[in-house]
Every structure is written in C-alpha cells, then in structure tokens.
Protein backbone atom coordinates (compact mmCIF):
# COMPACT_ATOMS: atom_id res chain seq x y z
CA UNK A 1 153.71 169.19 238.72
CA UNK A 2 152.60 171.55 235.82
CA UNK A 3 149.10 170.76 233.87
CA UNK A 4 149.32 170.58 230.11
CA UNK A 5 146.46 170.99 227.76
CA UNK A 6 145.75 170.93 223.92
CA UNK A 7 144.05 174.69 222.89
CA UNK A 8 142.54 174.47 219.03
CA UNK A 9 143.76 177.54 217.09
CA UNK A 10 142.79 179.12 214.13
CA UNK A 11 145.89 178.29 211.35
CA UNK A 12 146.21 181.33 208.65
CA UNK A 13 146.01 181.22 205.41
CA UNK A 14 148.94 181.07 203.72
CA UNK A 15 151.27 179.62 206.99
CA UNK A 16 153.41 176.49 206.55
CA UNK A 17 154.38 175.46 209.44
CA UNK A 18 158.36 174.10 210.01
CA UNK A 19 156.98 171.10 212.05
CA UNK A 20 154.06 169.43 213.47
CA UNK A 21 153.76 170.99 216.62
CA UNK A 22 154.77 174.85 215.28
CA UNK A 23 152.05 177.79 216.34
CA UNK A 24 150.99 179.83 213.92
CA UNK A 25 152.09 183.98 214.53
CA UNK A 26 149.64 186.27 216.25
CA UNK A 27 147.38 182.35 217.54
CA UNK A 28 144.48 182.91 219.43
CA UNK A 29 142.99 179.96 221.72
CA UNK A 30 139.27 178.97 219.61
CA UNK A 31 138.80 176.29 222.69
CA UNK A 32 140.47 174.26 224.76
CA UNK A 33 141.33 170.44 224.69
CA UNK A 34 141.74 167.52 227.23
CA UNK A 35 144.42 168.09 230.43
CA UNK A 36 147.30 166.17 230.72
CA UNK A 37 149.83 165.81 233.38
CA UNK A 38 152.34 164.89 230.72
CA UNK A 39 153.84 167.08 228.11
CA UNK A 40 154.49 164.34 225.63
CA UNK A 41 150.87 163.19 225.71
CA UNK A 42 149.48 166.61 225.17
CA UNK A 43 152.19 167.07 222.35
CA UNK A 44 151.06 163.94 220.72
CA UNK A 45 147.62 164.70 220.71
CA UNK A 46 148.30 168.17 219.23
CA UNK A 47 150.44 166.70 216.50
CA UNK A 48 147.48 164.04 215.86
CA UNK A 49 145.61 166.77 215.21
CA UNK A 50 147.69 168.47 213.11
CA UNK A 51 148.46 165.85 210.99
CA UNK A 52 144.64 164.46 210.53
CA UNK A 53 143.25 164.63 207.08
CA UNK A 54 140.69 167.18 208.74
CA UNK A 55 143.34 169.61 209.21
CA UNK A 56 143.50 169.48 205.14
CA UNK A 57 140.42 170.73 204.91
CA UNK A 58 139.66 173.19 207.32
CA UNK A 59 141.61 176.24 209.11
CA UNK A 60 141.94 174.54 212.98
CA UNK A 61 145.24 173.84 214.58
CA UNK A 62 146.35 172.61 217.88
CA UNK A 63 149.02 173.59 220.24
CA UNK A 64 149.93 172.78 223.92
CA UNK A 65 149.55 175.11 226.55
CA UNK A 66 150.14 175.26 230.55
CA UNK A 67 146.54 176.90 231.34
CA UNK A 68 146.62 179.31 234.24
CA UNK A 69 150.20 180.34 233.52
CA UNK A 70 150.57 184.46 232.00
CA UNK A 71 152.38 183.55 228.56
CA UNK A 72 154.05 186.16 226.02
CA UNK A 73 151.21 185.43 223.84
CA UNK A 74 148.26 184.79 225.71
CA UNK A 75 147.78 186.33 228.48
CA UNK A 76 146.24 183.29 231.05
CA UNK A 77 147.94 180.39 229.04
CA UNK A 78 151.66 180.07 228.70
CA UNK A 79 152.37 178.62 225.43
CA UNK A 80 154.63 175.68 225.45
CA UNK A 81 154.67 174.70 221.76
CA UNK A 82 156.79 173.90 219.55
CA UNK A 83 159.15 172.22 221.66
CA UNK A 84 163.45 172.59 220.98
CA UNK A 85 165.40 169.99 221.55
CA UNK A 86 169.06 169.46 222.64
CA UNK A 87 171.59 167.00 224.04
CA UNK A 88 172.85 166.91 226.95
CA UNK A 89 175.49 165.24 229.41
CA UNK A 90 174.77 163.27 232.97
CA UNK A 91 177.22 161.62 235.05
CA UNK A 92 177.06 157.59 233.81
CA UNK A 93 175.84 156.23 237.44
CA UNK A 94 177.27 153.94 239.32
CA UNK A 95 176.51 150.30 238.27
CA UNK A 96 174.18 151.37 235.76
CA UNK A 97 174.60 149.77 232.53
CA UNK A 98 172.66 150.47 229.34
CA UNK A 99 170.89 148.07 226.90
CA UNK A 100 171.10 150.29 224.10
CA UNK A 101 172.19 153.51 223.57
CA UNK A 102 169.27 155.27 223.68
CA UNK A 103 168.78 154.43 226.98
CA UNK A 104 167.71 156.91 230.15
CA UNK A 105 168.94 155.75 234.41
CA UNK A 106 166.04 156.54 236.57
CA UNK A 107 168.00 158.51 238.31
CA UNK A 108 168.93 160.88 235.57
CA UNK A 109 168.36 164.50 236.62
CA UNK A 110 170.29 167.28 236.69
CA UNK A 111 171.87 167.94 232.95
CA UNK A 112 175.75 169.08 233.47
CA UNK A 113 176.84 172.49 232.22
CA UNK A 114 175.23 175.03 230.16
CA UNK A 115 172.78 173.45 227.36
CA UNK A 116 173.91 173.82 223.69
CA UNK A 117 172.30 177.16 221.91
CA UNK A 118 171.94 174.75 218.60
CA UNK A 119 168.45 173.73 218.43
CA UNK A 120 167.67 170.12 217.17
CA UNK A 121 164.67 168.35 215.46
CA UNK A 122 163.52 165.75 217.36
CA UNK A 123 165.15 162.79 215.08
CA UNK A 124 168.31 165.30 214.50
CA UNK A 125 168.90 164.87 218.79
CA UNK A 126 167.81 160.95 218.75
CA UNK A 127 170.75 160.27 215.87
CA UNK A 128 173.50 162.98 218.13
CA UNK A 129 172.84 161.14 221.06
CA UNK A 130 172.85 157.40 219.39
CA UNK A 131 176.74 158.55 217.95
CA UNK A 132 177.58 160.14 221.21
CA UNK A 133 176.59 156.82 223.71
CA UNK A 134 178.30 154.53 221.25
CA UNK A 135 181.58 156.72 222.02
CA UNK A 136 180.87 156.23 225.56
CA UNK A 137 180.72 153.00 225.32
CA UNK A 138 183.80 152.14 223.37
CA UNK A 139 185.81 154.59 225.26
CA UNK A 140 184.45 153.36 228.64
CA UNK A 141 183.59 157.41 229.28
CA UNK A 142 182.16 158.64 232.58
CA UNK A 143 179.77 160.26 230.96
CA UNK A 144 176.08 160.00 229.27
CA UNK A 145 173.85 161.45 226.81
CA UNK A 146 170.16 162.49 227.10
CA UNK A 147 167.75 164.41 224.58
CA UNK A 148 166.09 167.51 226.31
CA UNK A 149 163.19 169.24 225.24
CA UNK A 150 162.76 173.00 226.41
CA UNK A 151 159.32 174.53 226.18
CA UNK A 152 159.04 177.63 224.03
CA UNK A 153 157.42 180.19 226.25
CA UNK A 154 159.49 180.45 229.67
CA UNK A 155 157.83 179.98 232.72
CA UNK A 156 158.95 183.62 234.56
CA UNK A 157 161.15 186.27 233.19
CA UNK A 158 163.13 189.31 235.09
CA UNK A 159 164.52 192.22 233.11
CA UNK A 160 167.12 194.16 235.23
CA UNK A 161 169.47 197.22 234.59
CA UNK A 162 172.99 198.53 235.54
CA UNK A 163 174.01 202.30 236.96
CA UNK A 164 175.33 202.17 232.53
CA UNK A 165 171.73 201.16 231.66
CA UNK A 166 173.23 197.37 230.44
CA UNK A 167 169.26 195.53 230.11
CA UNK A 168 169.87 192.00 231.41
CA UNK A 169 167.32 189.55 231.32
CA UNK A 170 166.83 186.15 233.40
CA UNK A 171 164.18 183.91 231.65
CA UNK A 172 163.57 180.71 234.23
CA UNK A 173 162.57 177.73 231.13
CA UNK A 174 160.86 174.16 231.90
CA UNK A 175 162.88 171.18 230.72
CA UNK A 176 162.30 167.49 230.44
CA UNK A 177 164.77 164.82 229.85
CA UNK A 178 163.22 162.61 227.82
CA UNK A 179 163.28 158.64 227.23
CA UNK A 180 162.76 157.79 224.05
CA UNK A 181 160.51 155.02 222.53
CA UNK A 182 162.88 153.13 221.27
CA UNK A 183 165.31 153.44 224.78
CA UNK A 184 165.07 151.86 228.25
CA UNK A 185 166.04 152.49 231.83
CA UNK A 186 169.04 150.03 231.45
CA UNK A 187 170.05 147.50 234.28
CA UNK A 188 170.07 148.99 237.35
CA UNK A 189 170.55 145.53 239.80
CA UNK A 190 174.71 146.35 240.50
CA UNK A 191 173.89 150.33 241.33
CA UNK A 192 174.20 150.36 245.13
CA UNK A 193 170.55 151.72 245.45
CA UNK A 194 169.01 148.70 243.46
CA UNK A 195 167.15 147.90 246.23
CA UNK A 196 165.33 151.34 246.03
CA UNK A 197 161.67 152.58 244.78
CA UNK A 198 163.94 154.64 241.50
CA UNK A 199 165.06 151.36 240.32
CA UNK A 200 161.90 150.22 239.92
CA UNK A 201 159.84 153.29 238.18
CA UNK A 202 159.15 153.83 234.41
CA UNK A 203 158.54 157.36 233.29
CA UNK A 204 158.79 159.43 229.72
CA UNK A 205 160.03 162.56 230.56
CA UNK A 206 161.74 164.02 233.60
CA UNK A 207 160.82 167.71 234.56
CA UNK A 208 163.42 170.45 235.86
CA UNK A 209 164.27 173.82 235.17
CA UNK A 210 166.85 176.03 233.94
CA UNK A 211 167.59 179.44 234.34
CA UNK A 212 169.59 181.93 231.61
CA UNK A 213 170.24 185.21 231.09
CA UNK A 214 171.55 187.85 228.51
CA UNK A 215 172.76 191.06 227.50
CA UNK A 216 172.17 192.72 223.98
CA UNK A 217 175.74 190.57 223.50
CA UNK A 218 174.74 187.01 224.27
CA UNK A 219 171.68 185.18 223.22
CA UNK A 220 169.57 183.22 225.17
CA UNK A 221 168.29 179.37 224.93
C-alpha cells in the first residue's frame, strides 16, 4: 500500500492554475505535510489548501506526493498531482444490483480493455458515467461504469530500442477506481459470495496498476 503526503510549494507569479490540484512548472518541495494512506484524503487536503483565502495572499501551494518514490521532478518524491480522470468498464457482477448509478461493487477491480486517452475533469467523468449506467440499466447490459483516476507521475518507466533504433517506452501508472460521494456499494445479498468479508467492506478508492507503452507514433495515457 503506497504512502501519500501533502508537500507545500512555492506557486509563481504569474501561474493560473487549470484546477485545484495542478503543480506549478519547475515546483520545488518548501516542506512537507501530514501522511496519508489514502490518495483522496491527501488530495483533499491539498485542494483545501489551495483554495483557502491564505493562498490569496501569499505565494504557497500544495500538491500530493508518494515520498520515497524517484519522480520526474523531484528526485526522492514522485509527484502524483494533478490527478486525470477517465471511465471505465467492469463486468456487472453477479447478483449485484445498484441503488443509483453512481454506484461501485466491492468487488470491482480490474478495469476491461485499454483506458480512454481523453482526459476528464472530475465532474466531466461523474456526468459520462451517470449517462452510461442509466444505459445499462435500461438495456439490461452486462456491463458497468467506474471513474478512474491515474496519478500524473508514473510509478517506473523502461525506455527500450530496436536493431532500427524504434525508442519504445513502458511507463507502469497507479490507478484507483473510485466511489464517489454521492454513490454506494449497491446490494450485494443475491451475489453468491454475500456471505463473504467483500460484501461487507466500505472503501473510496481501489488501487491497481496499469502498464502502457509507445513509439514516437502512439501516445501514451
């Protein structure tokens, strides 16, 4: 389970930033915040932060980081800030059924298929997955739709080459399935494991990983 903490920046002059949890270009680490073992709280803190009337007044911003971790950036923080997010499909399980359609089954895990490359606000992947699970629902489809987040920095990357000297490079990413506020786990009591411990548990974000890789021809996540 990776660590997560909030690192205080300096923000400079002149940088707008295209959301709440954005890092400003060339950010070095002023001091470090409080750990957290879950992205979403660190994230929240950082955009508290951000979005204080302090930060009006003075030149400090926050961003998450997995501490320990070499990063692009930094060299013994990996930064994980700001966040993408996309939809994705899961198999609708067995005797699951949802209360709305933001809903997430415990048992959601592995996302099928290759991600999207289109990058979504957070609201912009809440409303694409609402429209999608009402489908589901009238159509009675096998499938289910979750929001995924994908950490910017990625956690280990390989760069290989051909015998034509083709570069192709394998970037390993973090992502989390997340449940939003406003969603549930849905029923789980006619799933044939209703009797188990993942029936039971209540989490905000599920953790895997993905791996990708391009040539100068194809882009990455």
């Amino acid at each position: 389970m990776a660590s997560y903490q909030v690192a205080i920046t300096e923000r400079p002059q002149g940088w707008s930033p295209e959301a709440p949890d954005d890092v400003p270009p060339a950010a070095e680490a002023l001091k470090l915040g409080s750990d957290h073992e879950d992205l979403f709280a660190a994230v929240g803190e950082a955009i508290a932060y951000n979005q204080s009337e302090e930060r009006q007044r003075d030149t400090c911003w926050a961003v998450v980081v997995e501490p320990g971790s070499r990063g692009q950036m930094w060299r013994d923080a990996r930064l994980c800030t700001p966040l993408a997010y996309k939809v994705a499909a899961i198999w609708w399980p067995d005797g699951w059924e949802p209360d709305s359609e933001l809903d997430v089954p415990n048992c959601a895990w592995r996302v099928q298929g290759e991600l999207p490359e289109q990058r979504l606000s957070y609201r912009q992947a809440v409303a694409t997955v609402q429209g999608l699970n009402r489908q589901s629902l009238d159509r009675h489809s096998s499938a289910w739709y979750v929001i995924v987040a994908v950490e910017n920095e990625p956690i280990s990357q390989t760069v290989s080459y051909d015998l034509a000297s083709a570069e192709t490079v394998v970037q390993v990413r973090r992502l989390h399935v997340v449940r939003p506020d406003e969603g549930g786990r849905g029923d789980c009591s006619h799933c044939p494991a209703a009797c188990f411990p993942c029936a039971q548990e209540t989490w905000t974000t599920l953790e895997q990983t993905a791996t990708t890789g391009r040539t100068p021809t194809t882009e990455s996540m």
